[in-house]
Protein backbone atom coordinates (compact mmCIF):
# COMPACT_ATOMS: atom_id res chain seq x y z
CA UNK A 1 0.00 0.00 0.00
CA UNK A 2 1.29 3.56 -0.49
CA UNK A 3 2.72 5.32 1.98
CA UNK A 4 1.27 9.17 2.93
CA UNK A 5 3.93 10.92 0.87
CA UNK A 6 2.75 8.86 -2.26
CA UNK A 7 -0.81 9.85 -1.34
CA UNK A 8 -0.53 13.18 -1.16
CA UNK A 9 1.98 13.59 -3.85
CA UNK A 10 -0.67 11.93 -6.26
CA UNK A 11 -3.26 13.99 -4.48
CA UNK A 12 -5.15 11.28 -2.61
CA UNK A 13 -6.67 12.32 0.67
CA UNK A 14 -4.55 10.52 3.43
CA UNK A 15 -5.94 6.85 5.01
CA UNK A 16 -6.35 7.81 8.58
CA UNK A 17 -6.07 10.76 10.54
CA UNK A 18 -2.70 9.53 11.27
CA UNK A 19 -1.25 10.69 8.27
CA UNK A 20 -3.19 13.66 8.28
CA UNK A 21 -0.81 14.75 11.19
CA UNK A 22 1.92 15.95 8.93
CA UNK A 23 4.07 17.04 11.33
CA UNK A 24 4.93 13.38 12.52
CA UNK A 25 8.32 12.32 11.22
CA UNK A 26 9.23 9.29 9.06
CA UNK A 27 9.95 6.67 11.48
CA UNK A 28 13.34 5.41 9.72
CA UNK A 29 15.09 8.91 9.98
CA UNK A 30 17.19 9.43 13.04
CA UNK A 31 16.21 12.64 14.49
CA UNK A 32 19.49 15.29 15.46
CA UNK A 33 19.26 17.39 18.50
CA UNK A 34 16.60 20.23 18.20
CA UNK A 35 17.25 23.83 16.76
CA UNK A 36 20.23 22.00 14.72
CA UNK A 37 21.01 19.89 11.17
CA UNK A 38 23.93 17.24 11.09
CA UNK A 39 26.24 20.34 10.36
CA UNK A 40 24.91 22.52 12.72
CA UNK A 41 22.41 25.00 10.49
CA UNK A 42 18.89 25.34 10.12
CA UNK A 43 18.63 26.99 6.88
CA UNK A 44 20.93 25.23 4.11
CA UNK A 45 21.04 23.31 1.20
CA UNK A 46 23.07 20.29 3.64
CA UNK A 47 19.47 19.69 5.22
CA UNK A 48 18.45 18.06 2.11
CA UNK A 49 19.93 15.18 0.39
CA UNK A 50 19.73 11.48 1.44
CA UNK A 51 16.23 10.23 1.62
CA UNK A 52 15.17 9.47 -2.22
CA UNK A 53 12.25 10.83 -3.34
CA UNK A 54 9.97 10.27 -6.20
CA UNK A 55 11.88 11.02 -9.38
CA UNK A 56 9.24 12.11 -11.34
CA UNK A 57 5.72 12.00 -8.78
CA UNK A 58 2.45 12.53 -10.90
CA UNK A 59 0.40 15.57 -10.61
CA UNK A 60 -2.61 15.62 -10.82
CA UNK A 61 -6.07 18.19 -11.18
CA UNK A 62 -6.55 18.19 -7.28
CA UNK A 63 -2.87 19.72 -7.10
CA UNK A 64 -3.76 22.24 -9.46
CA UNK A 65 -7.13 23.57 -8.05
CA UNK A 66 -5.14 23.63 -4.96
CA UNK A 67 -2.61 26.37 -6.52
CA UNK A 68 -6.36 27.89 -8.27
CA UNK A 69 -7.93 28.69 -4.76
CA UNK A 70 -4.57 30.24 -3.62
CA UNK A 71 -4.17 32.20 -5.94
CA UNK A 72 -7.32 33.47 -6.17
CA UNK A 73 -6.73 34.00 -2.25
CA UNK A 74 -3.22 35.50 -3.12
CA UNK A 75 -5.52 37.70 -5.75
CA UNK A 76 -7.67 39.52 -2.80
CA UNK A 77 -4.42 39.67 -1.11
CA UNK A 78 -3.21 42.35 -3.79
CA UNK A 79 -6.89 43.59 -4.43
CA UNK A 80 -6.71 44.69 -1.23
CA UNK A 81 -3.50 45.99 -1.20
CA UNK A 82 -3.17 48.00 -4.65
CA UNK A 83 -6.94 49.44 -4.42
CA UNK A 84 -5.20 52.16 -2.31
CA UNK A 85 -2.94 52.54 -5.10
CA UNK A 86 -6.20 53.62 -7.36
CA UNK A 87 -7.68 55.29 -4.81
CA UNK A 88 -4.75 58.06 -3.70
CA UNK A 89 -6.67 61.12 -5.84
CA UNK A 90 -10.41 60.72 -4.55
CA UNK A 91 -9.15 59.76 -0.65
CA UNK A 92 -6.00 62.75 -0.94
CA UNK A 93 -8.77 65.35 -2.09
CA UNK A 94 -11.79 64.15 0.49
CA UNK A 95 -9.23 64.06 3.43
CA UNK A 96 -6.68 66.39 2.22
CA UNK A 97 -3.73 64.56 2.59
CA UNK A 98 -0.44 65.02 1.11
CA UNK A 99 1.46 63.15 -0.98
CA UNK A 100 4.13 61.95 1.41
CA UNK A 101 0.99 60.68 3.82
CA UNK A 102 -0.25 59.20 0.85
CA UNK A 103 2.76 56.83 0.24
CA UNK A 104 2.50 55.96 3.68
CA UNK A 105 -0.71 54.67 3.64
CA UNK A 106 0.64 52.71 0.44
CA UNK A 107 3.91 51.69 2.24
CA UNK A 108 4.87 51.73 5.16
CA UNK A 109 1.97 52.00 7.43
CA UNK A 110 0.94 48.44 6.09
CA UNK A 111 4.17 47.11 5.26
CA UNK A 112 5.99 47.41 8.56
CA UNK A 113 3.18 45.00 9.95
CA UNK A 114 3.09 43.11 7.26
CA UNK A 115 6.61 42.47 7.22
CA UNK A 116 7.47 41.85 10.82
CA UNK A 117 4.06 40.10 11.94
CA UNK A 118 4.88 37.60 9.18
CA UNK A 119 7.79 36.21 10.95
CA UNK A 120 6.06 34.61 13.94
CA UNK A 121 2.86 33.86 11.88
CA UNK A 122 5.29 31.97 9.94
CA UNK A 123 6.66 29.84 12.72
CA UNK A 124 2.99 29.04 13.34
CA UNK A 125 2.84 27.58 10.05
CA UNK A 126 5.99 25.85 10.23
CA UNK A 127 4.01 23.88 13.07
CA UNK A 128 0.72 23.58 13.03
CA UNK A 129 -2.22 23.35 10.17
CA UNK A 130 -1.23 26.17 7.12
CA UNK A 131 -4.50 25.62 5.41
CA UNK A 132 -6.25 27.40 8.80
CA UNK A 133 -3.92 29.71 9.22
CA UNK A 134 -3.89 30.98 5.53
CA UNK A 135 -7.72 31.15 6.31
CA UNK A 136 -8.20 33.02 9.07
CA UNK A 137 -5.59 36.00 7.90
CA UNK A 138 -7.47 35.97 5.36
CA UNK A 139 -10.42 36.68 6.94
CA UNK A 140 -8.81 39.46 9.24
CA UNK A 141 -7.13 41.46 6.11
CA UNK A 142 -10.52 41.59 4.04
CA UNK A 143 -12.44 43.35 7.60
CA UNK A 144 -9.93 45.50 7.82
CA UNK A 145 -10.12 46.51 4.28
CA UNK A 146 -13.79 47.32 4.71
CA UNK A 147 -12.63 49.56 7.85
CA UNK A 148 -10.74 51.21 5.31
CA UNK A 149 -13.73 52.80 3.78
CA UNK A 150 -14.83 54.50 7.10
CA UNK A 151 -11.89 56.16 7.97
CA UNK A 152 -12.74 59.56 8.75
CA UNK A 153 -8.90 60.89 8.66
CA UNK A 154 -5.44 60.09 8.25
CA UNK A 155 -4.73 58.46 11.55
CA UNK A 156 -7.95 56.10 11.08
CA UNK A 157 -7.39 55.32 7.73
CA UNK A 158 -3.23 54.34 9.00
CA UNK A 159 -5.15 52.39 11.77
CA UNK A 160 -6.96 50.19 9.20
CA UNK A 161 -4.17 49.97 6.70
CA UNK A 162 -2.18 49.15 9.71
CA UNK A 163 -4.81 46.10 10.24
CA UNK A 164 -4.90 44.62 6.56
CA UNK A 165 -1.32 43.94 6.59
CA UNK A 166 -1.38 42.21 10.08
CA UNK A 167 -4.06 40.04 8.11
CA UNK A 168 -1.74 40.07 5.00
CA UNK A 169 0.83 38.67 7.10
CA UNK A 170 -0.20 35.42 7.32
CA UNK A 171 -1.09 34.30 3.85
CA UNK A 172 2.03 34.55 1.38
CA UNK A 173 4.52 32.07 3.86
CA UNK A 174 2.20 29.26 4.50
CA UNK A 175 1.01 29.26 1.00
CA UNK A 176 4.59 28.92 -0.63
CA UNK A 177 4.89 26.18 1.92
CA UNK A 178 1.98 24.25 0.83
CA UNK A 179 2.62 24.12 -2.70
CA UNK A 180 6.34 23.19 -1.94
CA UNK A 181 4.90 20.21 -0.54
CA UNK A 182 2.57 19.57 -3.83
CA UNK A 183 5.19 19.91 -6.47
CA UNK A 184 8.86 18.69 -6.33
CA UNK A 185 11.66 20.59 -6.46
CA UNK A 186 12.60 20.77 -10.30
CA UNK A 187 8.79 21.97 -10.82
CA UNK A 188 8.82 24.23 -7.97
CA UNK A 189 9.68 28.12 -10.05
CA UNK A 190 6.82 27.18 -12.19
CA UNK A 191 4.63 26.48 -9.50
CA UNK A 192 5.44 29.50 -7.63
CA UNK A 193 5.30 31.12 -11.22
CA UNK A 194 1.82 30.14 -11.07
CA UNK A 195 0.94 30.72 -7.94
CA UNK A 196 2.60 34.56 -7.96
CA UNK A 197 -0.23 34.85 -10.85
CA UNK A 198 -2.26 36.64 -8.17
CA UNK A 199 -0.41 39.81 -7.58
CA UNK A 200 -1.43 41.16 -11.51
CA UNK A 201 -4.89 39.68 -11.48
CA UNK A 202 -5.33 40.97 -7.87
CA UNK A 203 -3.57 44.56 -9.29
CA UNK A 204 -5.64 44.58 -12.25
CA UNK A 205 -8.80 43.71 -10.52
CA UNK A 206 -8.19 46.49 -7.62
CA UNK A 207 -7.45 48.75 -10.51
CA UNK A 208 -10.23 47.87 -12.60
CA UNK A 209 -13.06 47.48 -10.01
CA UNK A 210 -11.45 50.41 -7.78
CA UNK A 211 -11.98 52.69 -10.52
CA UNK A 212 -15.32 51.70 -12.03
CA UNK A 213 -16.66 51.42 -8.27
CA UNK A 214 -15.33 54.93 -7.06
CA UNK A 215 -16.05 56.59 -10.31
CA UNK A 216 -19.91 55.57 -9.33
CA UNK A 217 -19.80 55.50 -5.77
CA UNK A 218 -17.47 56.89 -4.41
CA UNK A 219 -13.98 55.37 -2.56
CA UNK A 220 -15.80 54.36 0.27
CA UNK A 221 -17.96 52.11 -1.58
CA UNK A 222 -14.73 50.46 -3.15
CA UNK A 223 -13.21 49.68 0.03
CA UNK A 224 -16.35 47.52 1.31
CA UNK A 225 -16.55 45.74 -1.85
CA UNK A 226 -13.31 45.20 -1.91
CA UNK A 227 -13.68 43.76 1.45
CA UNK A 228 -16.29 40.47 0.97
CA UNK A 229 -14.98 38.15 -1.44
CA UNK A 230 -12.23 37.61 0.92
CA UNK A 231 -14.67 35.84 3.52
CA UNK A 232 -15.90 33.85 1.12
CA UNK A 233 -12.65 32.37 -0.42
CA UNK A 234 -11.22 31.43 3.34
CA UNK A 235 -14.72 29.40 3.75
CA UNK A 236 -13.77 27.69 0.84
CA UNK A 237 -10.08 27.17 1.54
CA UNK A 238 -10.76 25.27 4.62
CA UNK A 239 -13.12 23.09 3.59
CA UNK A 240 -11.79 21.81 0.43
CA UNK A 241 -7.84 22.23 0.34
CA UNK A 242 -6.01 19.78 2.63
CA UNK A 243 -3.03 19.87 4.51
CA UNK A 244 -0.48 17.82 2.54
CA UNK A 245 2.51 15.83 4.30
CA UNK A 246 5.57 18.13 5.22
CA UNK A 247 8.83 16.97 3.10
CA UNK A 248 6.92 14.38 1.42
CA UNK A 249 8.63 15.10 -2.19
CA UNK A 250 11.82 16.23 -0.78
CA UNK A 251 14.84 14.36 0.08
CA UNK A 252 15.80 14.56 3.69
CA UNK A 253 18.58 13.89 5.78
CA UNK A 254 16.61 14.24 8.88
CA UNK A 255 13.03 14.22 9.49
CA UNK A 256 12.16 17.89 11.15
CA UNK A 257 13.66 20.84 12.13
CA UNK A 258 13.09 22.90 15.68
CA UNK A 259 14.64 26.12 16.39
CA UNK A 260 14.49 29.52 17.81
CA UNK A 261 13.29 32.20 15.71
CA UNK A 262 16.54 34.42 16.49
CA UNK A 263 18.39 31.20 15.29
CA UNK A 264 16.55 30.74 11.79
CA UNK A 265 17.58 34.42 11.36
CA UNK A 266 21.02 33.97 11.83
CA UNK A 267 21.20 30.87 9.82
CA UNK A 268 19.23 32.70 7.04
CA UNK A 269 21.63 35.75 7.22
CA UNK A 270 24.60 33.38 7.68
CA UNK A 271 23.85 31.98 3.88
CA UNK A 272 25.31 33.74 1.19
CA UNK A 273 22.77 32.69 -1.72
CA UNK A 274 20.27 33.16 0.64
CA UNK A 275 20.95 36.75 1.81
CA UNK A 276 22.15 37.96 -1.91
CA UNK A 277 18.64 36.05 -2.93
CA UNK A 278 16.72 38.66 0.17
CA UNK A 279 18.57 41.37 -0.72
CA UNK A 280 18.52 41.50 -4.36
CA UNK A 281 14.88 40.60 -4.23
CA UNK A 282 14.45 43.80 -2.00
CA UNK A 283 15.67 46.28 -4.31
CA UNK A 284 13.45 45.18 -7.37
CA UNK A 285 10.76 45.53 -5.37
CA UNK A 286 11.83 48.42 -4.28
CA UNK A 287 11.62 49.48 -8.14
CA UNK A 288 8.47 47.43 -8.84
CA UNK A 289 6.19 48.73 -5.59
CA UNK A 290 7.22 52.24 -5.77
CA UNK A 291 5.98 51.99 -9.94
CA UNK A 292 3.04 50.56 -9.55
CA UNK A 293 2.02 52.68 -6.42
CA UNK A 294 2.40 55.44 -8.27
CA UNK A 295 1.78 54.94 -12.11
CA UNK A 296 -1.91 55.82 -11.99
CA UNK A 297 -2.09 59.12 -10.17
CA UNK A 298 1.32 59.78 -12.53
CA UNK A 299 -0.76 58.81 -15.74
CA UNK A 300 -3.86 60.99 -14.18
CA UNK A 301 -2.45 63.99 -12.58
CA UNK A 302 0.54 64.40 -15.13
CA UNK A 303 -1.01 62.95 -18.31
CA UNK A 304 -4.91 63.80 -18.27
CA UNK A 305 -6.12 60.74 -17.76
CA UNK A 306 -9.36 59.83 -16.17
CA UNK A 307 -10.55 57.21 -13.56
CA UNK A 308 -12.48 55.36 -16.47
CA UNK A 309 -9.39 54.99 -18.97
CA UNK A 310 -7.06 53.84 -16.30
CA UNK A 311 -9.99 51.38 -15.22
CA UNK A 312 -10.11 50.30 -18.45
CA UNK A 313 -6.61 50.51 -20.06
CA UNK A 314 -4.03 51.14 -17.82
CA UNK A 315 -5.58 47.96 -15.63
CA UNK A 316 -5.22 45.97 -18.40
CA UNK A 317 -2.26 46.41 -19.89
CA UNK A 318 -0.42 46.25 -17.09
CA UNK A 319 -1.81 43.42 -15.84
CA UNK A 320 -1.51 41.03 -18.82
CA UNK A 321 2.42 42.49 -18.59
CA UNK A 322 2.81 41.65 -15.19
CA UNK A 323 1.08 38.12 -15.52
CA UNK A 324 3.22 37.61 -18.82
CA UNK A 325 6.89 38.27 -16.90
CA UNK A 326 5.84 36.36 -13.67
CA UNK A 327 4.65 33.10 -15.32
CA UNK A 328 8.21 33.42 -17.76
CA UNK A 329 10.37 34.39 -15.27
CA UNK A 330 9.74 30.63 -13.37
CA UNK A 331 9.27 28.82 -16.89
CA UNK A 332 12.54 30.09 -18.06
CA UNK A 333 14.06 30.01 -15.44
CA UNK A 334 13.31 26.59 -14.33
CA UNK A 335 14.38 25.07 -17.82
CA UNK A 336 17.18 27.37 -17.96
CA UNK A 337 18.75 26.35 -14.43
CA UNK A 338 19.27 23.17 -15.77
CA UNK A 339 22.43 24.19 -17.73
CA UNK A 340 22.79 27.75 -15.55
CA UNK A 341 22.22 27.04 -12.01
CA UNK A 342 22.61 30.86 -12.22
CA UNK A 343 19.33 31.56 -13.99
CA UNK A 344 17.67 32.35 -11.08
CA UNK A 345 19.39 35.44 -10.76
CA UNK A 346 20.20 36.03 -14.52
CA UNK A 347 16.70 36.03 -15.61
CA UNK A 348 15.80 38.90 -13.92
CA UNK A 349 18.60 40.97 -13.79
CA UNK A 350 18.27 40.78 -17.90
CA UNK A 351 15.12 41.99 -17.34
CA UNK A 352 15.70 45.24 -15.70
CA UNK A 353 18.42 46.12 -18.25
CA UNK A 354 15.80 45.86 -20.48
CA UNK A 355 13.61 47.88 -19.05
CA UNK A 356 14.97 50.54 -18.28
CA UNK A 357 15.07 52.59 -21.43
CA UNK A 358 11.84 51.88 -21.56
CA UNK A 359 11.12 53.32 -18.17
CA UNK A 360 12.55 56.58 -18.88
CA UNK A 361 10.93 56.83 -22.32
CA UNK A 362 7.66 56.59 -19.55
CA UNK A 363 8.79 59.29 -17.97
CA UNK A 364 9.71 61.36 -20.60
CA UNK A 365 6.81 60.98 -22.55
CA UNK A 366 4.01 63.83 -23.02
CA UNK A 367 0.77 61.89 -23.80
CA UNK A 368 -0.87 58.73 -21.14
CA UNK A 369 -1.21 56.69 -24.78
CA UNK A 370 2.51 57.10 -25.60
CA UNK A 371 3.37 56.55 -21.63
CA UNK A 372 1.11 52.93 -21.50
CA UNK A 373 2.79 51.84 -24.37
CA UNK A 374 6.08 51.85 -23.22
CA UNK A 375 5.36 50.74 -19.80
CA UNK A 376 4.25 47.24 -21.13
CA UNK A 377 8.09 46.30 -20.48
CA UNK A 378 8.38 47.98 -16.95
CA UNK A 379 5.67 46.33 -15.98
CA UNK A 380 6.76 42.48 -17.85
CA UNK A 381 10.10 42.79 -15.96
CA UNK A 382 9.56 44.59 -12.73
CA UNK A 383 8.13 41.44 -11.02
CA UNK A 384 10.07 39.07 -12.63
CA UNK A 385 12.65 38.38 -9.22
CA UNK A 386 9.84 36.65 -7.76
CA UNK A 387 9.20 33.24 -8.77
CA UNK A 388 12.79 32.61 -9.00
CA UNK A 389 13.52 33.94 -5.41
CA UNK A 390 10.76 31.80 -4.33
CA UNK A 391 12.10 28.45 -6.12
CA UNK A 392 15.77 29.58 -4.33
CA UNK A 393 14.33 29.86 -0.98
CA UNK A 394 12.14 27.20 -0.86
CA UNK A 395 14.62 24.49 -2.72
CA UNK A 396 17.71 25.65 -0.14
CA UNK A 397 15.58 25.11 3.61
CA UNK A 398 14.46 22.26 5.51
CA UNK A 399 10.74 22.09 4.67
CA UNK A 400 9.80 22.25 8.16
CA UNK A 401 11.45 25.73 7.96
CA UNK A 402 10.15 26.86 4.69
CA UNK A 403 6.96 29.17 5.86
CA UNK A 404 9.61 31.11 8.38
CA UNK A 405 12.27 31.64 4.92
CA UNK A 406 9.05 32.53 3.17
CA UNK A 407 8.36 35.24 6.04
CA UNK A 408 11.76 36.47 6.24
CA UNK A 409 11.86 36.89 2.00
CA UNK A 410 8.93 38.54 2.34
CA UNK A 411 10.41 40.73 5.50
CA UNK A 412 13.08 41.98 2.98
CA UNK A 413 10.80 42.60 0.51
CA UNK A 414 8.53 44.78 2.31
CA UNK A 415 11.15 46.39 4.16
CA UNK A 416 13.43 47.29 1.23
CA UNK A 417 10.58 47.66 -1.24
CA UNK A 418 7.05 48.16 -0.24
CA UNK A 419 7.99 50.48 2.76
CA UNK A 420 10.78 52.27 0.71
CA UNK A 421 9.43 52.95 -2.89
CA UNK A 422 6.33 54.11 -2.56
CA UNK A 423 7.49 56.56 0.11
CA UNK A 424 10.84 57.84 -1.70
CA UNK A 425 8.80 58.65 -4.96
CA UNK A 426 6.11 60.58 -2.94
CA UNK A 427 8.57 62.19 -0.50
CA UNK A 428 10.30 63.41 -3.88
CA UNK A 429 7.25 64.30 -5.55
CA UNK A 430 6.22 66.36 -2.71
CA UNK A 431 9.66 68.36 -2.46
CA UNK A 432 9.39 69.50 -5.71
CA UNK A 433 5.80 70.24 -6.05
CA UNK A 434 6.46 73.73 -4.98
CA UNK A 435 8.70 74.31 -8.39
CA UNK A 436 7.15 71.82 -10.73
CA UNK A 437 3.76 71.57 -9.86
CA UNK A 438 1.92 68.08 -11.40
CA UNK A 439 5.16 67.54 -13.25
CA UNK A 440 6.66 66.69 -9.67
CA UNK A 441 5.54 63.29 -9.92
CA UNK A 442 8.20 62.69 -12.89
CA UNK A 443 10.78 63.36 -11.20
CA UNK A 444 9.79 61.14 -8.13
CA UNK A 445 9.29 58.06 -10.16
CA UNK A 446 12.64 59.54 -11.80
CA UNK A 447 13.91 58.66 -8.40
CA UNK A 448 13.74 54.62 -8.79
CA UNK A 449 16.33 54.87 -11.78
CA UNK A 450 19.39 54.69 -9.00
CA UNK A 451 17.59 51.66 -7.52
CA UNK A 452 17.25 49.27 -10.58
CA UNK A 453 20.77 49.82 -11.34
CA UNK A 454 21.80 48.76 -7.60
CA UNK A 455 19.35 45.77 -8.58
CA UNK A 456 21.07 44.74 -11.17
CA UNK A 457 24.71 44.51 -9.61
CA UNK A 458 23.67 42.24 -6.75
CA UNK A 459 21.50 40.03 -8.99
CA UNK A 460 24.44 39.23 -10.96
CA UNK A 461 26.33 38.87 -8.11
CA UNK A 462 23.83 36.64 -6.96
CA UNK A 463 23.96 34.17 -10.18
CA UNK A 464 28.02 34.31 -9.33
CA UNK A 465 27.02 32.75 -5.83
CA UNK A 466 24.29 30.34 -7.27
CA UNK A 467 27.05 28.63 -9.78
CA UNK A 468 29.40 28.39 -7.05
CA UNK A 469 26.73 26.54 -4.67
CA UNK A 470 26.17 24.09 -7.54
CA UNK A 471 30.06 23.24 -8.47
CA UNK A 472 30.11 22.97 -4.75
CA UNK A 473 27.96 20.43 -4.38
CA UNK A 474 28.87 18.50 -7.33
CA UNK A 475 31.98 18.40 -6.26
């Protein structure tokens, strides 16, 4: 009879409640002392390697729908997130806020909670159920989003920005988890590719619906829309998607994996692929968050246009750009890696170079047609670090420790990027308002040019690292 890693790996609900317990070791692997792996890290490549796995495992629909609900839960995430992003003129000119305030609310007032709650949320998941976890954050980010739309003032509206990413917080980590534990590890940058299909529909739908809704109704209105479909798609998580077995497609050298959280830090920090992998991953989203955050209130206050074109166009074409580099970034990369095991890095550090003539023909241009043409390519390569940073992180850590690398990935990310972008191009938008007037907003996004550059040099210093890891451990 198969055993529960077969099972699950062909997507067969486990025999007894026994195996449902996925945190119970394989009986046959000796267990080393706890916080520790047989050389003494938590967070390597050596804690995987001697217990064969399943070559090739079959996949089957069940494993799929399980990547369809999360990302349609990953989806809301972003829906939620970027509708504030839509949303900046109408709530700036009811509540008078400035622009600098304004890229708070975008940044840092949710991503400093977002970032540092999902640390300990992650060591949850690292231990106990992920589906329930992933389903009650996302329960608590979709209220808060509907407390969004009766803020009364700045403070209030902080307050409830403050509470979506504590909500946030707890779905990204577990969810790269689970699907590390449905696909195997040569498969595991498309899956992610697949499941980090959710940030541009979620974008484009908060763009989309934010704009049709407050065109009609008003922002208010948006926010408690926004709000419901997120209770609906945790009901359904937890009663459909189940828990698969921990490691179960992964080849261990010992069966779990206890430590401190200051300890997984240190071991995370200690790694060189892994820190080059945080960091680099930082800075494009420092790039890619502080674009998007500000793109439509560039493309309306700069460029003329109105709530109902950047519903309609700018929502789209940026989304089908963004969907088109994520999915290709962990295809190519995936197939590429095979012969490069410095793809991950290479692929998109290519893609910025590209881009960024492209970006400053954006910035440069005079007309919102002209501008949305050429920032199909910003908007294809800014998210393409993603699902390659994911497949590094994920493929290098015990899987009993891969929601907490997923946290602290995400940590850097929010940190570097969400927190930092959106707030330099405001705070530089607002310092030259005085002189420049709408054209200020130029020279803020001008701001991110410095950034993509930095990008670049640590990605390829990153693919430098990656091909040394792999001759090391061939050799």
């Amino acid at each position: 009879m198969p055993d529960a890693a077969q099972r699950v790996a062909r997507g067969s609900p486990p025999s007894s409640s026994a195996d449902r317990r996925t945190s119970s070791p394989q009986p046959t692997l000796k267990k080393q002392p706890k916080g520790r792996t047989s050389r003494g890290n938590t967070m390597t490549d050596d804690t995987i390697g001697e217990r064969p796995a399943d070559p090739a495992p079959r996949r089957t629909a069940y494993h799929y729908y399980v990547v369809a609900v999360l990302v349609l839960i990953y989806a809301v995430n972003f829906l939620d997130r970027q509708i504030m992003a839509i949303l900046v003129a109408p709530i700036g000119k009811d509540l008078h806020l400035s622009d600098t305030q304004l890229g708070m609310l975008s940044g840092v007032a949710f991503a400093l909670f977002y970032a540092t709650l999902g640390l300990p949320i992650a060591r949850l998941a690292d231990r106990y159920n992920r589906v329930r976890i992933i389903a009650v954050s996302c329960a608590i980010w979709s209220g808060f989003t509907v407390c969004c739309g009766l803020a009364g003032n700045f403070l209030q509206l902080a307050a409830a920005r403050i509470g979506v990413g504590i909500g946030e917080a707890g779905g990204s980590p577990p969810s790269y988890s689970i699907i590390a534990d449905y696909f195997p590890p040569q498969d595991r940058g498309y899956a992610m590719s697949l499941y980090s299909l959710g940030i541009p529909l979620g974008i484009t739908l908060g763009t989309a619906f934010g704009a049709l809704v407050a065109n009609t109704y008003g922002w208010r209105v948006a926010f408690f829309a926004a709000g419901a479909p997120g209770i609906v798609l945790a009901v359904l998580l937890v009663t459909t998607v189940r828990e698969p077995l921990r490691g179960g497609l992964d080849r261990l050298k010992q069966a779990s994996i206890t430590s401190s959280l200051p300890t997984a830090l240190r071991a995370f920090f200690s790694n060189p692929v892994l820190r080059s992998t945080a960091l680099s991953a930082g800075l494009s989203a420092f790039c890619g968050y502080g674009a998007t955050a500000w793109a439509p209130a560039y493309l309306i206050r700069t460029l003329g246009m109105t709530l109902p074109e950047v519903a309609l166009w700018y929502s789209l074409v940026n989304g089908v750009a963004m969907a088109t580099g994520i999915f290709l970034s962990g295809w190519v990369a995936d197939r590429w890696a095979r012969t490069n095991p410095g793809a991950y890095a290479l692929m998109p550090a290519i893609g910025l170079l590209i881009t960024l003539p492209f970006f400053i023909g954006f910035l440069t241009a005079h007309s919102w047609t002209l501008a949305l043409l050429l920032f199909v390519v910003p908007g294809l390569t800014f998210s393409m670090y993603l699902a390659p940073a994911l497949s590094v992180i994920q493929n290098a850590v015990h899987p009993s420790e891969r929601s907490t690398s997923g946290a602290i990935l995400l940590l850097m990310i929010n940190l570097i990027g969400l927190s930092g972008g959106p707030f330099l191009v405001g705070w530089v938008s607002d310092a030259l308002a005085p002189r420049f007037g709408a054209e200020s907003l130029r020279f803020g996004l001008a701001a991110l040019i410095p950034a993509i550059l930095l990008a670049v040099v640590v990605l390829f210093r990153g693919a430098v690292l990656l091909r040394r890891r792999a001759a090391a451990a061939q050799a």
